[in-house]
Structures are given as C-alpha cells and as structure tokens.
N, C-alpha and C. Protein backbone atom coordinates (compact mmCIF):
# COMPACT_ATOMS: atom_id res chain seq x y z
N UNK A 1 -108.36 -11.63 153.78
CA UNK A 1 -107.44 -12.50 153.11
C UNK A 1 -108.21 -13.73 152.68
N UNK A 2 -107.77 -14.14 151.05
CA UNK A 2 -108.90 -15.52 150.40
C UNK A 2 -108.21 -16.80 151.73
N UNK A 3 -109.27 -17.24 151.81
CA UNK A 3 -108.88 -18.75 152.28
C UNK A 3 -107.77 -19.45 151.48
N UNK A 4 -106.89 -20.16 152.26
CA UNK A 4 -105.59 -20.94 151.84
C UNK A 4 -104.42 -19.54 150.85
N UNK A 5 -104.68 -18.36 151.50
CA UNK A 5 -103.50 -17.82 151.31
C UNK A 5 -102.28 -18.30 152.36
N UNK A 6 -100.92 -17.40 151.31
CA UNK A 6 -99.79 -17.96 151.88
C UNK A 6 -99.01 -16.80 152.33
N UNK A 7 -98.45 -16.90 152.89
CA UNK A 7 -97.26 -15.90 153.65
C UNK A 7 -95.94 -16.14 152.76
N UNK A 8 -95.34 -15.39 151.95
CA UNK A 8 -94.44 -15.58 151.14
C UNK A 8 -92.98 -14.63 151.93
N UNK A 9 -92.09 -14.72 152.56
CA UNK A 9 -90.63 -14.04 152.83
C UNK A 9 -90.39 -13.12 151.81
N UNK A 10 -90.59 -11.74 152.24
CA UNK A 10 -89.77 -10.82 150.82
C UNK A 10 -88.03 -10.97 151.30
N UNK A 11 -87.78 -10.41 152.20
CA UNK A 11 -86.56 -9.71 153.02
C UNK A 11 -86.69 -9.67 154.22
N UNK A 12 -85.26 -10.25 155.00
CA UNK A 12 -85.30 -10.27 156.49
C UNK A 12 -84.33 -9.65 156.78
N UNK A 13 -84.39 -8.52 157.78
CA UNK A 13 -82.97 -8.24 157.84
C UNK A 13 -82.86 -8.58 159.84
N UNK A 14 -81.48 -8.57 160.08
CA UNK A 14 -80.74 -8.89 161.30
C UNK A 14 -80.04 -8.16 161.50
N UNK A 15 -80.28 -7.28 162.53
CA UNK A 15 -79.06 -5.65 162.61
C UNK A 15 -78.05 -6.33 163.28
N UNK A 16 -77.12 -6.19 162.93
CA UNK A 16 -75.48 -6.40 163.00
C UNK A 16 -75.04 -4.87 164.68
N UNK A 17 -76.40 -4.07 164.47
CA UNK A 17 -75.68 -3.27 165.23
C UNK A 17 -76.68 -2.31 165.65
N UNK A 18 -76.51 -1.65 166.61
CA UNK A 18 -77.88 -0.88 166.63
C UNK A 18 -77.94 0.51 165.64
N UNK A 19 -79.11 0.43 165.13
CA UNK A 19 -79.20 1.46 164.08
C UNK A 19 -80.56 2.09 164.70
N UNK A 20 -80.99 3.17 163.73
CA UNK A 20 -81.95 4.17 163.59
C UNK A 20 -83.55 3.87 162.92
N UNK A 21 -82.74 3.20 161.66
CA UNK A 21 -84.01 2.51 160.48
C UNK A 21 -83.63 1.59 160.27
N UNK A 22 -84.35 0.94 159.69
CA UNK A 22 -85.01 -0.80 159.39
C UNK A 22 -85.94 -0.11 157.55
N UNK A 23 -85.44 -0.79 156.62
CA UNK A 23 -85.93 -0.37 155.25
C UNK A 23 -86.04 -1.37 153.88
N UNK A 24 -86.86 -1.61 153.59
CA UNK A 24 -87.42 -2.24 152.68
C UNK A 24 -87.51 -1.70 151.69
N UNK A 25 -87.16 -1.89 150.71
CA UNK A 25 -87.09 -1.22 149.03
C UNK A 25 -87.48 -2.44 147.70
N UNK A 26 -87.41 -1.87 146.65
CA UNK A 26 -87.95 -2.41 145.38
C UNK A 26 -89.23 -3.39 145.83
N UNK A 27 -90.35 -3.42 146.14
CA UNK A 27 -91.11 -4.15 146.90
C UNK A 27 -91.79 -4.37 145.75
N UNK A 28 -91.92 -5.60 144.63
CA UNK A 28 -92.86 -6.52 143.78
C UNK A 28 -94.27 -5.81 144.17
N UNK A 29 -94.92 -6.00 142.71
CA UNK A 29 -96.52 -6.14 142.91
C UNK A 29 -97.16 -7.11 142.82
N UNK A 30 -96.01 -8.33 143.18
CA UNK A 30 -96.80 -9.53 143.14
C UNK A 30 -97.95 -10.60 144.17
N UNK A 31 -97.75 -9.17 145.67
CA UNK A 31 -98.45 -9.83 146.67
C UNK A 31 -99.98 -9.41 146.64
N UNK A 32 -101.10 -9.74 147.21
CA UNK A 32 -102.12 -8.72 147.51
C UNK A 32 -101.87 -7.80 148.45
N UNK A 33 -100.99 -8.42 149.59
CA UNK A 33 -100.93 -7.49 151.13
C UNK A 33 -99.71 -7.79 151.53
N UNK A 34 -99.25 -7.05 152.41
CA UNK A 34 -97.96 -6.88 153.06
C UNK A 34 -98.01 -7.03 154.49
N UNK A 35 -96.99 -7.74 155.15
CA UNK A 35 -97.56 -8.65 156.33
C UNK A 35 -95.77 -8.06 157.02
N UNK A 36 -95.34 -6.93 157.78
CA UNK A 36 -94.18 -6.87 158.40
C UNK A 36 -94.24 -6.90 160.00
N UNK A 37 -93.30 -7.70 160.19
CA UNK A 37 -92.96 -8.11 161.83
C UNK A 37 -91.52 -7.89 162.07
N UNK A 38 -91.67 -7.57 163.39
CA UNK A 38 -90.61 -6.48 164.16
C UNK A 38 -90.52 -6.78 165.61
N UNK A 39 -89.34 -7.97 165.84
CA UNK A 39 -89.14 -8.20 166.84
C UNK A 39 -87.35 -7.99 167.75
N UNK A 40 -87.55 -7.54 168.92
CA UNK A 40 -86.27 -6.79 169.17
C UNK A 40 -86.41 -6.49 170.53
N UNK A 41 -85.75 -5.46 170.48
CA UNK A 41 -85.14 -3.91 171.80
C UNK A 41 -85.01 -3.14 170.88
N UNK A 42 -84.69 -1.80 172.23
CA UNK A 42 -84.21 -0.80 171.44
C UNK A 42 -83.68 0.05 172.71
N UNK A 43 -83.66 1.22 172.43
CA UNK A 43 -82.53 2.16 173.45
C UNK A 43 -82.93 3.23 173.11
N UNK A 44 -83.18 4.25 173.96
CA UNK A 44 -83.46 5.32 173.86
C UNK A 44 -83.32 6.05 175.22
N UNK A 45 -83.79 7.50 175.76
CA UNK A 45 -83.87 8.43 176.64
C UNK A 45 -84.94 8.84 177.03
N UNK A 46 -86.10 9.02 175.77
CA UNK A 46 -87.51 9.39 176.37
C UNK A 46 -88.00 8.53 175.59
N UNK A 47 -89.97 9.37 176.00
CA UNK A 47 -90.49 8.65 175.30
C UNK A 47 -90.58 8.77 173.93
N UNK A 48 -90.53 7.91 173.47
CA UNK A 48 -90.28 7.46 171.77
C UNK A 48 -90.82 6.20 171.40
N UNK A 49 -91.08 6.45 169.91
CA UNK A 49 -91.31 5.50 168.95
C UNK A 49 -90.93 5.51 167.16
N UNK A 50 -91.51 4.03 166.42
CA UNK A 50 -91.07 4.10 165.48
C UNK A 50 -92.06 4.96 164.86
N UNK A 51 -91.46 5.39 163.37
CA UNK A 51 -92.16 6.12 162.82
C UNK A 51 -91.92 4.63 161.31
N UNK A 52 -93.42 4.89 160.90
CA UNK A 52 -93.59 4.46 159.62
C UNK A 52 -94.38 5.09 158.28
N UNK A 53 -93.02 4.85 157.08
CA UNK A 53 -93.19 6.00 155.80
C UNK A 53 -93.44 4.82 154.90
N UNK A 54 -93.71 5.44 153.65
CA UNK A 54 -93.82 4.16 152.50
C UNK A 54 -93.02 5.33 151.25
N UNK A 55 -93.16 4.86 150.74
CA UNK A 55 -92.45 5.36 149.26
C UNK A 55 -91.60 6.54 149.84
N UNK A 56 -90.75 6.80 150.77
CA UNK A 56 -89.79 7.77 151.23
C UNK A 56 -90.80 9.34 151.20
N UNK A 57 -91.87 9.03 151.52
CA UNK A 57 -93.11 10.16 151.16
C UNK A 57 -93.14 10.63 152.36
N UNK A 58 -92.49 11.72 152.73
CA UNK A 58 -92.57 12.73 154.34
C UNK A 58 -94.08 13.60 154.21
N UNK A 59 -94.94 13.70 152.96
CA UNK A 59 -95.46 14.75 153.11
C UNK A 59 -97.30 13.89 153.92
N UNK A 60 -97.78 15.57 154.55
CA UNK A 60 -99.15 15.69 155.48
C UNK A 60 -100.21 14.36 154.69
N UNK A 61 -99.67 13.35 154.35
CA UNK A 61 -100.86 12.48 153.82
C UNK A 61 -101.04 10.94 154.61
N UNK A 62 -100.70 11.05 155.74
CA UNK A 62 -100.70 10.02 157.08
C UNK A 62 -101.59 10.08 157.90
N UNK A 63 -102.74 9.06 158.59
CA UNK A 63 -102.99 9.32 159.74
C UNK A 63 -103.22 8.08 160.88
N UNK A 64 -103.69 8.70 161.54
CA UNK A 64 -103.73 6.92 162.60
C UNK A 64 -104.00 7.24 163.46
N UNK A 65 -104.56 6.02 164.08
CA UNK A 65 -105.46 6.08 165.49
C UNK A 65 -105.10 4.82 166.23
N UNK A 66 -105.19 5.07 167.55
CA UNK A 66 -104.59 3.76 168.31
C UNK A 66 -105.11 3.35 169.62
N UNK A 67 -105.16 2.65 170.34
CA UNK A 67 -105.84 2.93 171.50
C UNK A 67 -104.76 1.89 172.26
N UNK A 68 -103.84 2.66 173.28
CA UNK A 68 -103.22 1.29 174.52
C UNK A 68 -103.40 1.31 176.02
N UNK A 69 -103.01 0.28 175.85
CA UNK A 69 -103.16 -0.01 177.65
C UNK A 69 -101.55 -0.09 178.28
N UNK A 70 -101.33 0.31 179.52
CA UNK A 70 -100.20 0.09 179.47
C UNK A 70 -100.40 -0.26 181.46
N UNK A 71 -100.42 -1.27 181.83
CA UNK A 71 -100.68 -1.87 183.00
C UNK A 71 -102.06 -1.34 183.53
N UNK A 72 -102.27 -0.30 184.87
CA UNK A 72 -103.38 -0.03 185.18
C UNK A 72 -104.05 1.18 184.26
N UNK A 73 -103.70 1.87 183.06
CA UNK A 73 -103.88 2.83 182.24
C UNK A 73 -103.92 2.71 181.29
N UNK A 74 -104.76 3.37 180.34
CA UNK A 74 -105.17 2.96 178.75
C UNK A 74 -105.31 4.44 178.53
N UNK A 75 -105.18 4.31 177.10
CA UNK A 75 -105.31 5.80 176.56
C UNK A 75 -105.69 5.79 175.18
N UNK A 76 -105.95 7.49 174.11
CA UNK A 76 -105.80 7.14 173.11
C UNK A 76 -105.92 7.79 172.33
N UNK A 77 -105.29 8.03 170.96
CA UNK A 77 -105.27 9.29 169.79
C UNK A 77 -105.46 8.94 168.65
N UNK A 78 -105.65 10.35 167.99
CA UNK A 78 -106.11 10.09 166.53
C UNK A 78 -104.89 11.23 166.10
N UNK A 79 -105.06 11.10 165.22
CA UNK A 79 -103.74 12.28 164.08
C UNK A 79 -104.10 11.82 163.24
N UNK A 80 -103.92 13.38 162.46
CA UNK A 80 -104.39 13.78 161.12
C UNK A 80 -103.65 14.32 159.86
N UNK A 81 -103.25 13.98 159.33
CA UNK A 81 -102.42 15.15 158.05
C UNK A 81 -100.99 15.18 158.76
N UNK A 82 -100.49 13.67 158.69
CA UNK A 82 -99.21 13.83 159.63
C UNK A 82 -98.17 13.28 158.33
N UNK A 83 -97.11 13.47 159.20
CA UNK A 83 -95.73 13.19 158.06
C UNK A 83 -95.24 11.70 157.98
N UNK A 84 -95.66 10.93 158.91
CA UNK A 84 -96.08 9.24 158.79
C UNK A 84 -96.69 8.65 159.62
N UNK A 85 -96.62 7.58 160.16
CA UNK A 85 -97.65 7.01 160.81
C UNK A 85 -96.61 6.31 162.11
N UNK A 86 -97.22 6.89 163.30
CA UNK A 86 -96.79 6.59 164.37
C UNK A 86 -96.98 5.06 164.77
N UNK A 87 -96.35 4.60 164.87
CA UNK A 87 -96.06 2.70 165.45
C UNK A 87 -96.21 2.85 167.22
N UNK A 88 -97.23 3.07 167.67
CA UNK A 88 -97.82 3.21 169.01
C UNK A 88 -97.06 2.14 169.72
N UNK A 89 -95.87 2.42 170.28
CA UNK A 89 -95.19 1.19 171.38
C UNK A 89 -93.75 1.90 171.64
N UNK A 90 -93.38 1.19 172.73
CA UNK A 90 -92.31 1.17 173.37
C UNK A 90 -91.74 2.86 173.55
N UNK A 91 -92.41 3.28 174.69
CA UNK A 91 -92.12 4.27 175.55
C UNK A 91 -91.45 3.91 176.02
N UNK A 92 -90.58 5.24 176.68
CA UNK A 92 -89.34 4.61 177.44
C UNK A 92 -89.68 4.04 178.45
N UNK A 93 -90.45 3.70 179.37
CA UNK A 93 -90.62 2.48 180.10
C UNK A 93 -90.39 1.39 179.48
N UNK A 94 -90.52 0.96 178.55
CA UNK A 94 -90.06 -0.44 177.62
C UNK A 94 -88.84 -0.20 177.35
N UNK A 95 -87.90 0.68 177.18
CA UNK A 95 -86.92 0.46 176.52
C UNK A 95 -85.70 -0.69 177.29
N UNK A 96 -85.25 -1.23 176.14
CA UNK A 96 -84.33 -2.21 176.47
C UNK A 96 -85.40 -3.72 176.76
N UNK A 97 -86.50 -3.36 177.19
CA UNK A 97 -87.40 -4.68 177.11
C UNK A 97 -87.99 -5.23 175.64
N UNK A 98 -87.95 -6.51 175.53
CA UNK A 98 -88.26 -7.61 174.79
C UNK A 98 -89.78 -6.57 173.30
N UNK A 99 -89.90 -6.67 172.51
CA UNK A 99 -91.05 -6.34 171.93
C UNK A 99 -91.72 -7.16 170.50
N UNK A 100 -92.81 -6.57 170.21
CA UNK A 100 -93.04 -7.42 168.99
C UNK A 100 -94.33 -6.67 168.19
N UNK A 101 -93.93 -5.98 166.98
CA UNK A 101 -94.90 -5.48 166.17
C UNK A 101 -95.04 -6.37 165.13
N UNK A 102 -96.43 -6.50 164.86
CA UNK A 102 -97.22 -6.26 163.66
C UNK A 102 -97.76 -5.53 162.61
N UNK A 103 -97.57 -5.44 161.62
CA UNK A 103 -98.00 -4.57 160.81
C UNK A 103 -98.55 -5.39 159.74
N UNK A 104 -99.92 -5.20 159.33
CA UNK A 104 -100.62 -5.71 157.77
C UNK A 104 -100.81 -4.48 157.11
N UNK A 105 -100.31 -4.60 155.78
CA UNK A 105 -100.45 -3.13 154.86
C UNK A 105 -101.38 -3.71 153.86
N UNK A 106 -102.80 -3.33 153.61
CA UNK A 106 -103.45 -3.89 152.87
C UNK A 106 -103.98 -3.09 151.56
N UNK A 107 -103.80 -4.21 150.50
CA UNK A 107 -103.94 -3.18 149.27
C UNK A 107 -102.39 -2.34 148.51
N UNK A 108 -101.76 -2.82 149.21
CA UNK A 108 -100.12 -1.86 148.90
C UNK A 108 -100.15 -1.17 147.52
N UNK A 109 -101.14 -2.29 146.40
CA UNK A 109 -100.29 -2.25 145.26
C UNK A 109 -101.32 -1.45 144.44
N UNK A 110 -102.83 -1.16 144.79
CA UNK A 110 -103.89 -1.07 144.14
C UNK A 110 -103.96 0.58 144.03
N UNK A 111 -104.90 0.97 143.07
CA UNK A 111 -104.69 2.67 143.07
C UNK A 111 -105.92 3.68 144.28
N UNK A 112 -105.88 2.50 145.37
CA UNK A 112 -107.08 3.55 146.59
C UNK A 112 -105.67 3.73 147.69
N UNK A 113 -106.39 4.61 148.15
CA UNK A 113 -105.82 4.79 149.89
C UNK A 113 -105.10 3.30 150.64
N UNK A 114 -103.96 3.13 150.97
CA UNK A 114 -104.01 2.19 151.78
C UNK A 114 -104.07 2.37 153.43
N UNK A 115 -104.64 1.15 153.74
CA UNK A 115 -104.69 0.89 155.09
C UNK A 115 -103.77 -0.05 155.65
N UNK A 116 -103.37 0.22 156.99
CA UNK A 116 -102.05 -0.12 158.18
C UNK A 116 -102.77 -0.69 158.69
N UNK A 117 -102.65 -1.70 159.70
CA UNK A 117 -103.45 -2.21 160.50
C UNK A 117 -102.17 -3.01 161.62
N UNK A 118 -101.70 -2.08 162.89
CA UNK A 118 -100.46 -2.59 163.63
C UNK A 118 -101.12 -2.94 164.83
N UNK A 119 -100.17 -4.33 165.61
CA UNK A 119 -100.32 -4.63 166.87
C UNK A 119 -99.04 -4.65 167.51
N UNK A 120 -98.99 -4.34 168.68
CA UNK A 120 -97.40 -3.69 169.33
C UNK A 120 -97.68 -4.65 170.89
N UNK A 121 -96.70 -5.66 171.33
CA UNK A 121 -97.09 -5.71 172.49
C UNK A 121 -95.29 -5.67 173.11
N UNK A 122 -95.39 -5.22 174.22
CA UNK A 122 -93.89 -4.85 174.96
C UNK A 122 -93.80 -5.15 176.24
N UNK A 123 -92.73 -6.04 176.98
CA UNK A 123 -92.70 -6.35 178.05
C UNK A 123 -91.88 -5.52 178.81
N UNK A 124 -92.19 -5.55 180.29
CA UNK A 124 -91.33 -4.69 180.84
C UNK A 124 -91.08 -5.40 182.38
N UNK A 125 -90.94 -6.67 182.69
CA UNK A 125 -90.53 -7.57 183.13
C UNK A 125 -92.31 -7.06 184.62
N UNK A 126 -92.79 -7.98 183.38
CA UNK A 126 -94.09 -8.16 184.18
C UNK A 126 -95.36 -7.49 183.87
N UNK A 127 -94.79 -5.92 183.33
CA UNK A 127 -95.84 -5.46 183.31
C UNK A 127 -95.51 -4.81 181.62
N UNK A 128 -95.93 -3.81 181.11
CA UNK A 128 -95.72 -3.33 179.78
C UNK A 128 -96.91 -2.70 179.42
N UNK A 129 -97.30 -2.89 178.05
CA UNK A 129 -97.84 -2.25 177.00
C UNK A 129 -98.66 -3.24 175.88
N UNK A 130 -99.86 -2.72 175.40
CA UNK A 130 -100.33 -3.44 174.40
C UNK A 130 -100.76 -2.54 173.19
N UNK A 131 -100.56 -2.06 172.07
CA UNK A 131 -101.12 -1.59 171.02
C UNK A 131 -101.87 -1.70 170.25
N UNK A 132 -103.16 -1.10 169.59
CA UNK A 132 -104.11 -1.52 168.92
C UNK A 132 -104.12 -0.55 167.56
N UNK A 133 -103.86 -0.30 166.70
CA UNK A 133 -103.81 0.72 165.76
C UNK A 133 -103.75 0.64 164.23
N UNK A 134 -104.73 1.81 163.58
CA UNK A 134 -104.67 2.12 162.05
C UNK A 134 -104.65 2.99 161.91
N UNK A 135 -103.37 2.61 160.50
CA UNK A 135 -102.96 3.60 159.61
C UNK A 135 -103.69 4.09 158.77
N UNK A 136 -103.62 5.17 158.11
CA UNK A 136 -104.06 5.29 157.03
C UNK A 136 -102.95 6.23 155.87
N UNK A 137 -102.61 5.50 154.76
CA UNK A 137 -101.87 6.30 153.59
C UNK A 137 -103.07 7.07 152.83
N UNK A 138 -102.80 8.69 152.43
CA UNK A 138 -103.78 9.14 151.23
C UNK A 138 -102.88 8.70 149.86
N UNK A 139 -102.18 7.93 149.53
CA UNK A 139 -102.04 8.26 148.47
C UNK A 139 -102.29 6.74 147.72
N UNK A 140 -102.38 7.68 146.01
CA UNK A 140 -103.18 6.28 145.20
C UNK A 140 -101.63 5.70 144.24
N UNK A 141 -100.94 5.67 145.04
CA UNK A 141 -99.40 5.19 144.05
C UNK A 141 -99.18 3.82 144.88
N UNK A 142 -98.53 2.87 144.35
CA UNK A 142 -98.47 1.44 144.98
C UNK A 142 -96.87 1.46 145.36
N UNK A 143 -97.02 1.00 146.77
CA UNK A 143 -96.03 1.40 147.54
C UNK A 143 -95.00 0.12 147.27
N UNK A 144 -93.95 0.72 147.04
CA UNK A 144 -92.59 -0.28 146.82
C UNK A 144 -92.09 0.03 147.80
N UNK A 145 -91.68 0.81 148.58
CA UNK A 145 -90.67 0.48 149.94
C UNK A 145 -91.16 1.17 151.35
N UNK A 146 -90.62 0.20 152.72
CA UNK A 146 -91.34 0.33 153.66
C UNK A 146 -90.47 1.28 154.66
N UNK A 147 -90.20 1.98 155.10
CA UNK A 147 -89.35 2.21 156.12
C UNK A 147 -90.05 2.63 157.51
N UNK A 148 -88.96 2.17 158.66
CA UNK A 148 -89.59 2.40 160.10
C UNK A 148 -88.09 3.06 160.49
N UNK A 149 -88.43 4.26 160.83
CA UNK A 149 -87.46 5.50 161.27
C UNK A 149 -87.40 5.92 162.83
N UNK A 150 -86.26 6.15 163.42
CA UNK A 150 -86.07 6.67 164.84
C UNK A 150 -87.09 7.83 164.86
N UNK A 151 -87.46 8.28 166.27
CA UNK A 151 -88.23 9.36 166.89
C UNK A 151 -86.92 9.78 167.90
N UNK A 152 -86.08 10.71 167.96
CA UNK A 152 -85.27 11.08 169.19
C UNK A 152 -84.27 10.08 169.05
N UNK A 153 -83.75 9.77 170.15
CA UNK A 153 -82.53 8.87 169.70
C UNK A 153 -83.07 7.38 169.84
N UNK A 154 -84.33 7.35 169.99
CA UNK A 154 -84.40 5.81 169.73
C UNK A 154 -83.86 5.17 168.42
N UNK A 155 -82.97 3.81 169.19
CA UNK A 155 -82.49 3.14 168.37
C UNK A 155 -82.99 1.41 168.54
N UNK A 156 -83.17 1.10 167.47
CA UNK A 156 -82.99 -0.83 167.38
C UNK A 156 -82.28 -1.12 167.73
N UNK A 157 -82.28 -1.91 168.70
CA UNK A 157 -80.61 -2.50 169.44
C UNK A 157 -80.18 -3.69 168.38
N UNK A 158 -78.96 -3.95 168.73
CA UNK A 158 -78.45 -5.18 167.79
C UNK A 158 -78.92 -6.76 167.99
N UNK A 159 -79.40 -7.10 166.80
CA UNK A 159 -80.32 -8.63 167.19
C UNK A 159 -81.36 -8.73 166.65
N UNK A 160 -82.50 -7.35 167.04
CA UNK A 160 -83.40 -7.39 166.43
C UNK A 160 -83.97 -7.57 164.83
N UNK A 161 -84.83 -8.18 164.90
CA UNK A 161 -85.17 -9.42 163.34
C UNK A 161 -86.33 -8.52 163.04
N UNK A 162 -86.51 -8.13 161.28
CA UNK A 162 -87.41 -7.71 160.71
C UNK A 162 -87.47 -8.18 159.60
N UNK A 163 -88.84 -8.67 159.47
CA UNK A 163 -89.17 -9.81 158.33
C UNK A 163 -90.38 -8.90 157.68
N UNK A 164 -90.61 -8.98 156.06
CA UNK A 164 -91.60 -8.11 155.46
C UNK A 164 -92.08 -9.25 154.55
N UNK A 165 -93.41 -9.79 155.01
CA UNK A 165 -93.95 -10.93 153.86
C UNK A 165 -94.53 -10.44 153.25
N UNK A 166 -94.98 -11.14 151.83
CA UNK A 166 -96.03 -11.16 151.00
C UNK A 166 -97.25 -12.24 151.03
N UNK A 167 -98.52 -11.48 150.71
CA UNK A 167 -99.27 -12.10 151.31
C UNK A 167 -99.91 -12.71 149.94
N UNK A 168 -99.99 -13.69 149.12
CA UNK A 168 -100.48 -14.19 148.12
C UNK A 168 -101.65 -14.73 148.08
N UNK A 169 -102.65 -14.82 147.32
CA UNK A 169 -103.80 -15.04 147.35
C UNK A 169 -104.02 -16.59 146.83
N UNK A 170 -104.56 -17.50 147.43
CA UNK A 170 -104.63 -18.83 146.80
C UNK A 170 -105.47 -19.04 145.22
C-alpha cells in the first residue's frame, strides 16, 4: 500500500438477527484494495467456518493456506482447486466467543489472479485461536461482490458488525 493511503467505508452492515451470510455487492473500481473486517459471534454445533466467494463464483478456482495455533497446538493446510476460500477460525470451541477477522483483497479490480491475505483471532475466555492465512482467486475478472457463507449451521449471531473498505491510493 503507497504511503498516506486512506481507508475509505464502502458498506457496513449490523445483523438485526442471526443469519447465515454477510454480502457485499456492486463493489466500485475505484479502490486499489479491499480491506473487510468481521467482528462478532456466532453459533453453531461443530466444527465450522466461514466460507469466502467473490463474484457468486462456486467453481474449483480457490485456494489457501493457513497455519493456527489454538492454545498448546498449532496446525496447518493447504487446499487446492476448491469452491472458495476457507476463513480459518472459530471452531466450535469458539463458538458463541467474542472474534475478529481480517481480510485484505489485493488487486480486486486488475486483470491477474487475486490475492486474500486473512487474520482471525478468537477468544474463548482465556484461551482460543489465532489465524494466519492466503487466499488465492484464479480468476482474471475484477471482483464486484464479496460474500462470507455458513459451513453447517454456523450462523453470525445478532450484533455482529461487517465493514468492507476501500483502500485508495494517495
């Protein structure tokens, strides 16, 4: 990012209720990068997470790698030719605890591959989870909308705040 860039607000939304997805649409090509944060709960039964798509594109052109720690244990995967990109956090040991993702989407608008670049950290009254992870999109189309989708019945509990900036270049 150039020196004395700015963080510009596209859309914030505030779930009224607990839902499934969190979605961003008509997304300008007026930023260089895309800067979304995701702070909340959620509810679920197992382990689960979010899933993240861009242009409503389900097909094998996703991948990502992540590496976490989650108190005395760390672990870590790669995937390949997947249907979106896994948001590495909040196993059901977190659920219902406090969380907070990061996501930088860099390049959104340009005609290469884009790159994800997420940080996930989750409390679990003391102990939790930390996330380290990249995405990768194959495709060369400039992504107008963001969506982060249930895995199982995980849901966003009601409250949780999702903000999608633009990242402008000075």
């Amino acid at each position: 990012m150039a020196a004395g860039a700015t963080y510009e607000p596209i859309a914030t939304t505030t779930l009224g209720s607990d839902t499934a997805s969190i979605s961003f649409g008509s997304i300008a090509s007026t930023w260089t990068d895309l800067k979304l944060i995701l702070a909340g709960s959620s509810t679920g039964t197992n382990s689960q997470y979010p899933k993240l798509q861009f242009n409503s594109d389900a097909s094998a052109l996703y991948s990502f790698t992540y590496l976490r720690g989650e108190g005395t244990a760390a672990n870590s995967a790669r995937v390949t030719n997947a249907s979106w990109i896994e948001i590495c956090g909040n196993d059901a040991g977190l659920l219902s605890q406090p969380f907070l993702y990061e996501l930088d989407i860099l390049g959104y608008k340009g005609s290469t591959y884009k790159t994800c670049l997420m940080k996930f950290s989750g409390d679990n009254n003391g102990s939790g989870q930390v996330v380290d992870a990249v995405g990768l999109y194959r495709s060369t189309s400039a992504i107008t909308a963001v969506s982060i989708t249930n895995s199982g019945s995980y849901l966003f509990k009601t409250g949780t705040i999702a903000t999608l900036y633009g990242i402008k270049a000075a």
